[in-house]
C-alpha atoms as a PDB file:
ATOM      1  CA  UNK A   1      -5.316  51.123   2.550  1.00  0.00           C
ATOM      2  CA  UNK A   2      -5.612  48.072   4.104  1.00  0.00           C
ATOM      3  CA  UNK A   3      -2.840  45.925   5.447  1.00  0.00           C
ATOM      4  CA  UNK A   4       0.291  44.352   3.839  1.00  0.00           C
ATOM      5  CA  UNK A   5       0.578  40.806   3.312  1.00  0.00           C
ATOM      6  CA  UNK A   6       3.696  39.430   4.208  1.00  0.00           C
ATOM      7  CA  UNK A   7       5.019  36.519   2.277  1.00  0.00           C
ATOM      8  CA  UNK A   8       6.177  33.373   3.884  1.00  0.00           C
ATOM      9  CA  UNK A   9       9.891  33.135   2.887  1.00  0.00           C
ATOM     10  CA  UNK A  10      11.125  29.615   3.244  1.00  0.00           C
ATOM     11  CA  UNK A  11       7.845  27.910   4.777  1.00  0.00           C
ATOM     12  CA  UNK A  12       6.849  26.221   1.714  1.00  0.00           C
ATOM     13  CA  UNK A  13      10.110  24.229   0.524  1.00  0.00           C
ATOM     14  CA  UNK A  14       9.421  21.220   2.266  1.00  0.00           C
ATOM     15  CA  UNK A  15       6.244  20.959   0.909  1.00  0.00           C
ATOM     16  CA  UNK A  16       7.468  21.403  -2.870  1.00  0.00           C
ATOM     17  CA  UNK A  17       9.759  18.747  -1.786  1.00  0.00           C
ATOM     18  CA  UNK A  18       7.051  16.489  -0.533  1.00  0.00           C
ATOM     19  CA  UNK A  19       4.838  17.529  -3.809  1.00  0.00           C
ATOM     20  CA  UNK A  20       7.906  15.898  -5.887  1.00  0.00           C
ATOM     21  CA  UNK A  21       8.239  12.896  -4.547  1.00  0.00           C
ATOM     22  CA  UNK A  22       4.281  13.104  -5.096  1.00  0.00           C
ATOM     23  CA  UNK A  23       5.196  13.290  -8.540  1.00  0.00           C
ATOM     24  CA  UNK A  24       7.858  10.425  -8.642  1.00  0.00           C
ATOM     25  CA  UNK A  25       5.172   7.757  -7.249  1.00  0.00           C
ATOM     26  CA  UNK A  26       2.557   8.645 -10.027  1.00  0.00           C
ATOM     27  CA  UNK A  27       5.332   8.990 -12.257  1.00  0.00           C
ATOM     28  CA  UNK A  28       6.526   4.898 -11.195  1.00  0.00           C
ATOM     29  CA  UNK A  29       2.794   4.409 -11.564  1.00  0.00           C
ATOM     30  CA  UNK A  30       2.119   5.579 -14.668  1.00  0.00           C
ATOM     31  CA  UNK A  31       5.091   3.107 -16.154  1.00  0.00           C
ATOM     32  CA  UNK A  32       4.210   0.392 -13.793  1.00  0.00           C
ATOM     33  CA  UNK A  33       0.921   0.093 -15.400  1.00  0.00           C
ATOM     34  CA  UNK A  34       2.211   0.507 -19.121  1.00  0.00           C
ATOM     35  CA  UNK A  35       4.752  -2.025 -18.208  1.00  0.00           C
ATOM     36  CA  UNK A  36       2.403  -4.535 -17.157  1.00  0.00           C
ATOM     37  CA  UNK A  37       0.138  -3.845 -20.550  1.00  0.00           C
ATOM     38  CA  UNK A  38       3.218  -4.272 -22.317  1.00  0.00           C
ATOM     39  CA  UNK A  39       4.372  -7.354 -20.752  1.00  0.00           C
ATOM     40  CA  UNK A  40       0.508  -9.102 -21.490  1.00  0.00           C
ATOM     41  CA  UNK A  41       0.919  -8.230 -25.128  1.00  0.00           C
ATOM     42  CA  UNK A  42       4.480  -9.316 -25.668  1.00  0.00           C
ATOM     43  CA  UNK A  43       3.453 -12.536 -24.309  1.00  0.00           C
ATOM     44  CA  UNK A  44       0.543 -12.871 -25.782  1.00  0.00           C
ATOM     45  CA  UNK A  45       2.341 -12.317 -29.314  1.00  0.00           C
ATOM     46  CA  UNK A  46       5.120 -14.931 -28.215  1.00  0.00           C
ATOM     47  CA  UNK A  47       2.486 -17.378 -27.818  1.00  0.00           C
ATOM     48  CA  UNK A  48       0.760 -16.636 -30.766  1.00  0.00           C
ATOM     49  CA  UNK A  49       3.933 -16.742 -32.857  1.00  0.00           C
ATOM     50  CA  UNK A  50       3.941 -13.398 -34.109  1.00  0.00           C
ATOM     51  CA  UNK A  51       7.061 -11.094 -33.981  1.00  0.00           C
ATOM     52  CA  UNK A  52       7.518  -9.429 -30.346  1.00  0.00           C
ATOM     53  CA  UNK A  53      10.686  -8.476 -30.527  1.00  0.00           C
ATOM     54  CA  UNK A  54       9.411  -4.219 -30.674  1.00  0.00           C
ATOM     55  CA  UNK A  55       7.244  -5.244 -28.221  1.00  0.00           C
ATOM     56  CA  UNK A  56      10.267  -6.526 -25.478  1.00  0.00           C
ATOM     57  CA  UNK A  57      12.748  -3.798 -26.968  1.00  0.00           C
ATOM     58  CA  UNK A  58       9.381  -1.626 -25.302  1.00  0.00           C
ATOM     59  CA  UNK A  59       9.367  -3.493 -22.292  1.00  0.00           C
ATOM     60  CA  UNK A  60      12.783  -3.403 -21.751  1.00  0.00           C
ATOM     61  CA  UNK A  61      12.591   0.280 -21.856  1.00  0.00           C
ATOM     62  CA  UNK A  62       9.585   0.521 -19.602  1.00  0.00           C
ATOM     63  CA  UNK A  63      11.724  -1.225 -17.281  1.00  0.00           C
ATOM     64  CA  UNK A  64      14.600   0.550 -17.569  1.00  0.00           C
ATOM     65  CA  UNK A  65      12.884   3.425 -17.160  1.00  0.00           C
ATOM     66  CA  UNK A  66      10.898   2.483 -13.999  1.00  0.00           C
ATOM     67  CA  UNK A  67      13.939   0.791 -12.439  1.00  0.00           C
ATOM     68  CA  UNK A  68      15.893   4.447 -12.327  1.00  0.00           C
ATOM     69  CA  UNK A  69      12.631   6.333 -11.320  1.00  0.00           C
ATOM     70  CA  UNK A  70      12.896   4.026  -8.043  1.00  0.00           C
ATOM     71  CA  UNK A  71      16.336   4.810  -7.899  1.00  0.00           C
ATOM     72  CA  UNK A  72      15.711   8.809  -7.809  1.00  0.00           C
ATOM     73  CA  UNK A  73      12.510   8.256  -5.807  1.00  0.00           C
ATOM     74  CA  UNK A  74      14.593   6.816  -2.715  1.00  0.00           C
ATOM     75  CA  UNK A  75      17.070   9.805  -2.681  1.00  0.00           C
ATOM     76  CA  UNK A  76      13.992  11.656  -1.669  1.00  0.00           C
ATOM     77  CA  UNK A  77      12.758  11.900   2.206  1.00  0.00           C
ATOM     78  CA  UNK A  78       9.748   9.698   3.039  1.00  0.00           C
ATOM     79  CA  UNK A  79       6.654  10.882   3.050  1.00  0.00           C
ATOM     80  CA  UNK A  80       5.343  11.847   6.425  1.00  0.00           C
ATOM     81  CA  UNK A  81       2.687  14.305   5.911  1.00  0.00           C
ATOM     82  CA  UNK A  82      -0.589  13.484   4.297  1.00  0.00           C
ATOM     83  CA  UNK A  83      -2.148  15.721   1.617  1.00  0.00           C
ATOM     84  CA  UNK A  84      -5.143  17.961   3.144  1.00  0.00           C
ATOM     85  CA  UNK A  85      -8.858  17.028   2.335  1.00  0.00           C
END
């Protein structure tokens, strides 16, 4: 028999921390961009005089939303290692 890998006990933990507040920025990302789509079309309906008022209840949830993903993302430590190419 060949020999026994022994597993790393502990080594990784930082990274899984680092790959979560990976996660967090596409997470602020992803509702950044909807945010901003969402914003265009609620003003764009405002101007057009349609109702928009589903469309800023959805903004104002995007918003919400992003606003406390920032808030959890800054409890995390800063970034200090890049990924590996």
């Amino acid at each position: 028999m060949g020999p026994r890998k022994q597993k790393d006990s502990g080594l990784h933990a930082p990274a899984s921390r680092q790959r979560s507040a990976e996660d967090f920025d596409l997470i602020i990302g992803f509702l950044g961009f909807w945010a901003l789509v969402v914003l265009a079309v609620t003003v764009w309906m405002e101007v057009t005089g349609q109702p928009a008022l589903l469309w800023a209840m959805g903004l104002l949830a995007l918003v919400l939303g992003l606003w406390g993903m920032v808030r959890l993302r800054r409890k995390l430590p800063a970034r200090t290692a890049r990924r590996p190419r």
